[in-house]
Protein backbone atom coordinates (compact mmCIF):
# COMPACT_ATOMS: atom_id res chain seq x y z
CA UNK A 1 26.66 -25.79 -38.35
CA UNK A 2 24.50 -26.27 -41.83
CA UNK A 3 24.12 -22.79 -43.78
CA UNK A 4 22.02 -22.90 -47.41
CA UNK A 5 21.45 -20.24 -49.45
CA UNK A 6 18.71 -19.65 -51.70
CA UNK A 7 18.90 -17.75 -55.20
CA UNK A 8 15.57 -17.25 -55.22
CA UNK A 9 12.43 -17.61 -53.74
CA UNK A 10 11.16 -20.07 -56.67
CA UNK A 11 14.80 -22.27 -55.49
CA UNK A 12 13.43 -25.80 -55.57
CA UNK A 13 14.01 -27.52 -52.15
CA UNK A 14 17.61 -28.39 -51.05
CA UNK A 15 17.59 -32.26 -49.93
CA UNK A 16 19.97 -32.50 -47.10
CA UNK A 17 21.18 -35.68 -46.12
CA UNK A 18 22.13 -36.62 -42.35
CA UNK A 19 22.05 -40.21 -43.52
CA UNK A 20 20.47 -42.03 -46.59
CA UNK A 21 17.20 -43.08 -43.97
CA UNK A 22 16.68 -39.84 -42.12
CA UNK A 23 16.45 -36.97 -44.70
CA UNK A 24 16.04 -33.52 -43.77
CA UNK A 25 14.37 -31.12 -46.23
CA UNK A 26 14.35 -27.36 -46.38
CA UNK A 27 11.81 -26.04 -48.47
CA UNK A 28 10.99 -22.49 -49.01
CA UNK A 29 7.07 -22.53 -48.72
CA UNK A 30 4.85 -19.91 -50.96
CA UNK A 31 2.37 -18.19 -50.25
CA UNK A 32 -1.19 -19.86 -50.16
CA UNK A 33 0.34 -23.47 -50.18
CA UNK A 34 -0.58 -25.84 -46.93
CA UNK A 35 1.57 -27.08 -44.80
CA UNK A 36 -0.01 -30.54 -45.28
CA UNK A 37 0.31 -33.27 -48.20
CA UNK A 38 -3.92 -33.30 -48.97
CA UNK A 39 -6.53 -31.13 -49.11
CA UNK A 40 -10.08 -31.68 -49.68
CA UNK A 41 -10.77 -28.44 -50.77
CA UNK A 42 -8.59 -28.58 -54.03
CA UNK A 43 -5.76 -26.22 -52.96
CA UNK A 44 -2.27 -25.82 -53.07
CA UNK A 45 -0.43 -28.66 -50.58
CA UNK A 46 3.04 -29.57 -50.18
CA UNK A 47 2.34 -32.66 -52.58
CA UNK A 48 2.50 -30.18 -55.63
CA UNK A 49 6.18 -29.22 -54.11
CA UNK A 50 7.86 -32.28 -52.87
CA UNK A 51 8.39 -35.51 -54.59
CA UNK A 52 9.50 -37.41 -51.39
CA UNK A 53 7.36 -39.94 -49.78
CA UNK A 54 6.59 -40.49 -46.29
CA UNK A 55 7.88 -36.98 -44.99
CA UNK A 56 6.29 -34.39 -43.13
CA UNK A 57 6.61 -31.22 -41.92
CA UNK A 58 8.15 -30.46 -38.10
CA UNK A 59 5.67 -27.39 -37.63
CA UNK A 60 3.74 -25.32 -39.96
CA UNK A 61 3.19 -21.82 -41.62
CA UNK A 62 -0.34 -20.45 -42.38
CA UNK A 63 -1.78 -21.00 -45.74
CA UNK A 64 -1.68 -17.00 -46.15
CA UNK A 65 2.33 -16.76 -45.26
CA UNK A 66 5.98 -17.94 -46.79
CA UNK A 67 9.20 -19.23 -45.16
CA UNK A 68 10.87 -21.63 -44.26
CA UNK A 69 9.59 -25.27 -43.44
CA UNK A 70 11.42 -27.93 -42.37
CA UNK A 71 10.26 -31.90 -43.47
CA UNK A 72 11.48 -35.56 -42.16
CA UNK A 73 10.38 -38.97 -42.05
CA UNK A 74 12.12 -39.04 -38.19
CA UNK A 75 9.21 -38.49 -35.78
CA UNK A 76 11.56 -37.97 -33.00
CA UNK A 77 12.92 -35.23 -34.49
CA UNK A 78 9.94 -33.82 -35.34
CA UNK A 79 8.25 -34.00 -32.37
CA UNK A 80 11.11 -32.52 -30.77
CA UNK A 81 10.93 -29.30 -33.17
CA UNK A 82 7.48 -28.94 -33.04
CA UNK A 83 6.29 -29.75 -29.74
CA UNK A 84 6.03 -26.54 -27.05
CA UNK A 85 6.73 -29.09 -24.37
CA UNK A 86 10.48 -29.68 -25.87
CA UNK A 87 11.27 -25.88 -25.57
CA UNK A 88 13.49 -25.34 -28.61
CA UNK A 89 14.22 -22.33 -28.90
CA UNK A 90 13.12 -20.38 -32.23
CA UNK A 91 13.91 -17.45 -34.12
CA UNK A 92 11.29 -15.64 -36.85
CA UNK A 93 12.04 -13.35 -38.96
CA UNK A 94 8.51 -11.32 -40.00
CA UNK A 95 8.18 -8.91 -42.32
CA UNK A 96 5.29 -6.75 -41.90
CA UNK A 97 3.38 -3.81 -43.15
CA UNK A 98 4.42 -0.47 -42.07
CA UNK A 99 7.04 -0.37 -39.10
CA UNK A 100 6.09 -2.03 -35.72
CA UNK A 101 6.24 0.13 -32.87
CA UNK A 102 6.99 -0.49 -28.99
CA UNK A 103 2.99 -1.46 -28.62
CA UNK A 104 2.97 -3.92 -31.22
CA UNK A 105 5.98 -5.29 -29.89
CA UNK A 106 4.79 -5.42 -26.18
CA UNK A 107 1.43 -7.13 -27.58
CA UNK A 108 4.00 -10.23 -28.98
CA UNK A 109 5.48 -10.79 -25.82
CA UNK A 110 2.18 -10.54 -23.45
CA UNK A 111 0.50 -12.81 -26.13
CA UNK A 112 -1.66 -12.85 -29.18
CA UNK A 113 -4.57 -15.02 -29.38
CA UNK A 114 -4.45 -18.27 -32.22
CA UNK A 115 -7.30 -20.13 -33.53
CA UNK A 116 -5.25 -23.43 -31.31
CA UNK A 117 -4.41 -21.00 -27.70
CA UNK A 118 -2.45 -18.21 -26.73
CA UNK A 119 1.53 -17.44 -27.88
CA UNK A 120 3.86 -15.64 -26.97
CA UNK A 121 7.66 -14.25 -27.67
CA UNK A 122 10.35 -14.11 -25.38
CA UNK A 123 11.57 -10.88 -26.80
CA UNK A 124 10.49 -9.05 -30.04
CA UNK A 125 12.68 -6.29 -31.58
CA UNK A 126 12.69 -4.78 -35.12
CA UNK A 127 15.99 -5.17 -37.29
CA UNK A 128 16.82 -3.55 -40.65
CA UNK A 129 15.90 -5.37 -43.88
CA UNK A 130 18.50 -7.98 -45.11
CA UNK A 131 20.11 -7.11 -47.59
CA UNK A 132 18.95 -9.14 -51.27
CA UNK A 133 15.51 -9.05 -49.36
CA UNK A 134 13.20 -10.04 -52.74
CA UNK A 135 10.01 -8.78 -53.20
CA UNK A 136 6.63 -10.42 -52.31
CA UNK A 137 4.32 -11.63 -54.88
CA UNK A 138 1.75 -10.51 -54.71
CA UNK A 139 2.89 -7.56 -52.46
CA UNK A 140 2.26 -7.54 -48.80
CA UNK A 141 -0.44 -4.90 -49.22
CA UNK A 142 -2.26 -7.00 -51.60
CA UNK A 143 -2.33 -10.15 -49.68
CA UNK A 144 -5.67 -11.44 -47.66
C-alpha cells in the first residue's frame, strides 16, 4: 500500500516511481486549472504544474474544483482507471456548502445529470471533517 502526505495544498507534486519508464504522479490540482496540458483559451493547464513530458492524466476534475489527479505515460493503466467499463472502484471525498441531507444524498445514488451522461454513486454518506482540513481559497461560498 502507497500513503503520501501533503503539507499543504501549494505541496508541489510527489513523483512516484514504480519503475524509471512508468512514472506515476500525484498532483494536488487547484482550483480553476484544466485537467489537460493546452488550452486555446489562455487558461490555467496542467503544463504550468508539471514539468514531465508525455504524461497524462487517468481521469479528470472540473476546471471549477481541486483534488487529487493522478498522471502516467502507461495507457493501460490509464485506461484501466478511467474507463467506466473497467469498474474500479472509487472513493470521493466532497466538501460542500452547508450539510447534505438524506435528499441530496438519495439524488447521488439515483443519478445526477453531466454535460457527457448520467452518474451515479453506489452509496453516499456524510463523514466529519478531517482533521488539518485547510481552508479553500477563495472560500467555497465565493467560488463560481
Amino acid at each position: 500500500m502507497l500513503r503520501a502526505r501533503l503539507a499543504s495544498r501549494n505541496a508541489q507534486p510527489a513523483l512516484l516511481c514504480c519503475a524509471p519508464a512508468m512514472p506515476l504522479i500525484l498532483l494536488n490540482k487547484p482550483y480553476r486549472v484544466l485537467c489537460q496540458f493546452k488550452d486555446d483559451q489562455g487558461r490555467e493547464t496542467l503544463a504550468d504544474h508539471i514539468n514531465i513530458a508525455d504524461v497524462y492524466p487517468a481521469g479528470r476534475l472540473d476546471f471549477d474544483s481541486e483534488g487529487l489527479l493522478l498522471l502516467t505515460d502507461d495507457g493501460q493503466l490509464q485506461a484501466r482507471i478511467s474507463q467506466p467499463r473497467s469498474k474500479l472502484a472509487k472513493h470521493y471525498w466532497a466538501q460542500v456548502e452547508g450539510l447534505a441531507g438524506d435528499k441530496q444524498l438519495g439524488e447521488l445514488t439515483t443519478g445526477v445529470a453531466l454535460k457527457d451522461g448520467p452518474a451515479s454513486a453506489i452509496k453516499a454518506v456524510t463523514i466529519a471533517d478531517p482533521d488539518g482540513l485547510w481552508e479553500r481559497v477563495p472560500p467555497i461560498r465565493e467560488r463560481r
